[in-house]
Protein backbone atom coordinates (compact mmCIF):
# COMPACT_ATOMS: atom_id res chain seq x y z
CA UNK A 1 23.69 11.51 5.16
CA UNK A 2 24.93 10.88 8.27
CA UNK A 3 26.53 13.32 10.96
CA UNK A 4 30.43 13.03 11.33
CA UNK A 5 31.15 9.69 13.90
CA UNK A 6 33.13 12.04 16.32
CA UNK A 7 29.54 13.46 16.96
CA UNK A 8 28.53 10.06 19.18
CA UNK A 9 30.90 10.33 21.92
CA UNK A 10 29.81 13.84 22.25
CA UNK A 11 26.07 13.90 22.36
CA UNK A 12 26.58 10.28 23.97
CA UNK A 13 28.16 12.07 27.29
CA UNK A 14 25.88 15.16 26.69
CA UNK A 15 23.04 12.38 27.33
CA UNK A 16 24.55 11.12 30.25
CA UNK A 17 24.71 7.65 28.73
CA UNK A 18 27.07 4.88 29.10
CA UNK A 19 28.54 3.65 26.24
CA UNK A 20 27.00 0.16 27.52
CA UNK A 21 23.56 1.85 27.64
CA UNK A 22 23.88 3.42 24.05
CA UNK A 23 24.96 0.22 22.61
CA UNK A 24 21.72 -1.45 24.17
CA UNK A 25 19.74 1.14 22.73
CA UNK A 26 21.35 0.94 19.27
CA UNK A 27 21.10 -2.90 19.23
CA UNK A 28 25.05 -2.98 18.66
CA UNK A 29 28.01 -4.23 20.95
CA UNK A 30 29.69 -1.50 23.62
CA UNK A 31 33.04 -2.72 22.40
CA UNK A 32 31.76 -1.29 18.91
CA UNK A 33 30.88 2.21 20.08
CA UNK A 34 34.23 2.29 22.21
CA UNK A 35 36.22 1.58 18.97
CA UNK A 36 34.38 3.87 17.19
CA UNK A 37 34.57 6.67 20.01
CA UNK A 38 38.45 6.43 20.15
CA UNK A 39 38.45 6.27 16.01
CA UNK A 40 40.26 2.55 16.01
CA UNK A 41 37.31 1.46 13.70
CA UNK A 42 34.85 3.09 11.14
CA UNK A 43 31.49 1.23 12.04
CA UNK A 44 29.50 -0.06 8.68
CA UNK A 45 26.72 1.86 7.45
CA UNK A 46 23.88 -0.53 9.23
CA UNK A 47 25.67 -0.02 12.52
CA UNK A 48 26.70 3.63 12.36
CA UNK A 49 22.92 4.99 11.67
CA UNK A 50 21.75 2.46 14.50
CA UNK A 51 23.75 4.50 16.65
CA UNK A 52 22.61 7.73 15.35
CA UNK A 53 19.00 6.74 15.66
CA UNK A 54 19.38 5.81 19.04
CA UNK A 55 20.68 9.60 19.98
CA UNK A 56 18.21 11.17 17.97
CA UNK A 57 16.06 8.73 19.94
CA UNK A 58 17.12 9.83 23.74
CA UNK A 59 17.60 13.48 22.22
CA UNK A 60 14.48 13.83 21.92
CA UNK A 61 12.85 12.62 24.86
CA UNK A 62 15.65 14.78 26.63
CA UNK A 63 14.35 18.06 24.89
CA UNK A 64 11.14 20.06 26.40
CA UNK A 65 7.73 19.80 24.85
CA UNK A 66 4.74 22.47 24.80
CA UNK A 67 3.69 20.85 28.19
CA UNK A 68 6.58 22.08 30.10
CA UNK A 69 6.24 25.79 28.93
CA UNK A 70 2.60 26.63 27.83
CA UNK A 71 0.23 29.05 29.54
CA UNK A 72 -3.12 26.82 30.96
CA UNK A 73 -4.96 29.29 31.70
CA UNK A 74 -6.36 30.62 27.88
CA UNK A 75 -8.45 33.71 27.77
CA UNK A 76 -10.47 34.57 24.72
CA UNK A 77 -13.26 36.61 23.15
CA UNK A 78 -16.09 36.27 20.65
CA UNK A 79 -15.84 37.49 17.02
CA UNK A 80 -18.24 39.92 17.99
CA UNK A 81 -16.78 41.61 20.72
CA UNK A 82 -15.69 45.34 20.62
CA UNK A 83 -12.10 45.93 19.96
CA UNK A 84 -12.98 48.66 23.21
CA UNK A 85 -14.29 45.54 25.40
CA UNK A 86 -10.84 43.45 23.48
CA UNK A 87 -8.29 46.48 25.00
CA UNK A 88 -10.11 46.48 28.32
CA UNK A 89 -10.07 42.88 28.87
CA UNK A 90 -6.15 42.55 27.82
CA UNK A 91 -5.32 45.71 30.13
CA UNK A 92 -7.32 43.79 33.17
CA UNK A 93 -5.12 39.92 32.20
CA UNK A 94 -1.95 42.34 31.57
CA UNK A 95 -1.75 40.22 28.58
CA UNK A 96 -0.72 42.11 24.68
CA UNK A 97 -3.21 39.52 22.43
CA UNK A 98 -5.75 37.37 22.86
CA UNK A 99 -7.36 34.45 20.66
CA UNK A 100 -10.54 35.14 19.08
CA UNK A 101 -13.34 32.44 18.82
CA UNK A 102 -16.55 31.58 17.04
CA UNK A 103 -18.19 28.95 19.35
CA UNK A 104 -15.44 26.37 20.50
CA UNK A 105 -13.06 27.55 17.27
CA UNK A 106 -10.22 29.94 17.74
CA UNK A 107 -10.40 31.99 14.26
CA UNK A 108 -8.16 34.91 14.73
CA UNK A 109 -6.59 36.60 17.60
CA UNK A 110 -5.88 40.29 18.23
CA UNK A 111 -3.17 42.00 19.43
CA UNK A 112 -2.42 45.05 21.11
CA UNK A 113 0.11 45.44 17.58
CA UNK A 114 -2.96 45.02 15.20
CA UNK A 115 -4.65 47.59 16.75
CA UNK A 116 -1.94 50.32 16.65
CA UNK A 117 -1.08 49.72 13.06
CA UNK A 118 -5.19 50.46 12.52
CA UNK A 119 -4.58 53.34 13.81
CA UNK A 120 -1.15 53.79 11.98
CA UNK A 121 -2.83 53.18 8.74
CA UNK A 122 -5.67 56.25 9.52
CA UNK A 123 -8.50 54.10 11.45
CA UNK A 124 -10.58 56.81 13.42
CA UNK A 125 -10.36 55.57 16.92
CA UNK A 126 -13.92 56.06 17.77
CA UNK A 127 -14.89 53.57 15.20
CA UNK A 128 -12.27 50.97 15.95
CA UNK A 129 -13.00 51.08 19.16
CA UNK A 130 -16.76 50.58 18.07
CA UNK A 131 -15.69 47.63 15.91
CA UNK A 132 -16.25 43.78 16.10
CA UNK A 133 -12.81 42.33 16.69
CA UNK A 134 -13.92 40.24 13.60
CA UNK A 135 -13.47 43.16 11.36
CA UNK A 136 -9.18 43.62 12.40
CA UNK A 137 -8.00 40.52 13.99
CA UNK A 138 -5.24 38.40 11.91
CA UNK A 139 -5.57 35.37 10.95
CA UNK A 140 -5.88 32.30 13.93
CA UNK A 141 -2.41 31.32 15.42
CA UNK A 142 -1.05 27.76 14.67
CA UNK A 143 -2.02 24.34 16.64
CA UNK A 144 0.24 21.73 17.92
CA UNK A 145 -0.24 19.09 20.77
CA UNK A 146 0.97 19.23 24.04
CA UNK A 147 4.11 16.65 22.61
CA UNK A 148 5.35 18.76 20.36
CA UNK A 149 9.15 19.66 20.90
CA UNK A 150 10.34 23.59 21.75
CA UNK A 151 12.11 23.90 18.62
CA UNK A 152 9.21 23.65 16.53
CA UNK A 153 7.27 25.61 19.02
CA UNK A 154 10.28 28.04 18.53
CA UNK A 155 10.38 28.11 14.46
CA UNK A 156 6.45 28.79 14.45
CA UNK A 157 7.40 31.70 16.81
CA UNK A 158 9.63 33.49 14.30
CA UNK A 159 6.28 33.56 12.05
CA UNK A 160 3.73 34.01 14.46
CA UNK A 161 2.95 35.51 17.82
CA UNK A 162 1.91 33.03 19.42
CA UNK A 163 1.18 28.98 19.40
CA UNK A 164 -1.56 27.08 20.83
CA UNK A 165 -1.87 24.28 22.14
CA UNK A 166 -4.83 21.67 21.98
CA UNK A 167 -6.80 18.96 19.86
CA UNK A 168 -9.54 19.93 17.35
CA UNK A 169 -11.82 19.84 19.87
CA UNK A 170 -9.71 22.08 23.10
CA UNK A 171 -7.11 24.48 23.19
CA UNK A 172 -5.76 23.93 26.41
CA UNK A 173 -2.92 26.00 26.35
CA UNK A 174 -1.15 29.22 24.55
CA UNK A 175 2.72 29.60 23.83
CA UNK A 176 4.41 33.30 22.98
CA UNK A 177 7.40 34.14 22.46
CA UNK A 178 7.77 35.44 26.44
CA UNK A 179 7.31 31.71 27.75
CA UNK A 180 10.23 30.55 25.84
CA UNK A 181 12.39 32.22 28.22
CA UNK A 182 10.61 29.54 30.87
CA UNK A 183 13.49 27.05 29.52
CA UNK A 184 16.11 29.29 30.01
């Protein structure tokens, strides 16, 4: 189904196109997006989800991808790392998680959160902090590329603390909820 036609004028000028330059884009005459901006015509079907394409299109070139916000600069530790050497390194990046890897593969990542609710659930500390990360950590942190839009970035946030960003081969970036305020 298609959004209500007094939606194209609006995210038309929202754009910053010309009616001219939408019609080019849509494949469709500027006379029939002025008609159908000032409601003299209803467009047919063919033509009217040209023109919605077309914004959808431009949209989303317009919006901000994981490139524009992500961190570069990804620290990590080994499975088998302490959770004391995990706290110590965070407190030295002032950073509250941190992924955890197994060679070149990011399988967990611990968090400053995990560790209190160890302790909230009875953990003695001198053990936890004698324990492999591997033994708490949650479960690895989704992967997107470096295209993928801010509002998917965003929905994974709601679910996750944080988003990385690579291939299957790098990560070459990390995304939490803090760097979404970059766009703001």
């Amino acid at each position: 189904m298609l959004p209500e036609l007094d939606e194209i004028g609006k995210r038309r000028r929202k754009l910053g196109l010309k009616q001219v330059e939408l019609a080019r884009l849509a494949d469709v005459s500027q006379s029939l997006i002025a008609k159908v901006e000032s409601r003299s015509i209803d467009p047919s079907y063919s033509h009217a989800k040209a023109v919605f394409e077309a914004l959808e299109s431009e949209e989303e070139k317009e919006q901000a991808k994981a490139r524009d916000i992500m961190t570069k600069k990804v620290f990590g530790i080994k499975k088998f790392d302490t959770v004391h050497s995990a706290v110590k390194f965070m407190k030295s990046k002032n950073i509250s998680q941190i992924p955890v890897f197994d060679g070149e593969n990011v399988v967990g990542v611990v968090s400053e959160q995990t560790i209190m609710n160890k302790l909230s659930e009875g953990w003695d500390l001198s053990a936890l902090s004698k324990s492999a990360v591997s033994e708490l950590m949650d479960e690895a942190p989704p992967r997107v590329d470096e295209d993928t839009p801010i509002s998917v970035i965003n929905a994974l946030l709601k679910y996750n603390s944080s988003v990385l960003i690579g291939s299957k081969e790098k990560i070459i970036g990390i995304i939490t909820k803090a760097d979404l305020l970059k766009i703001v």
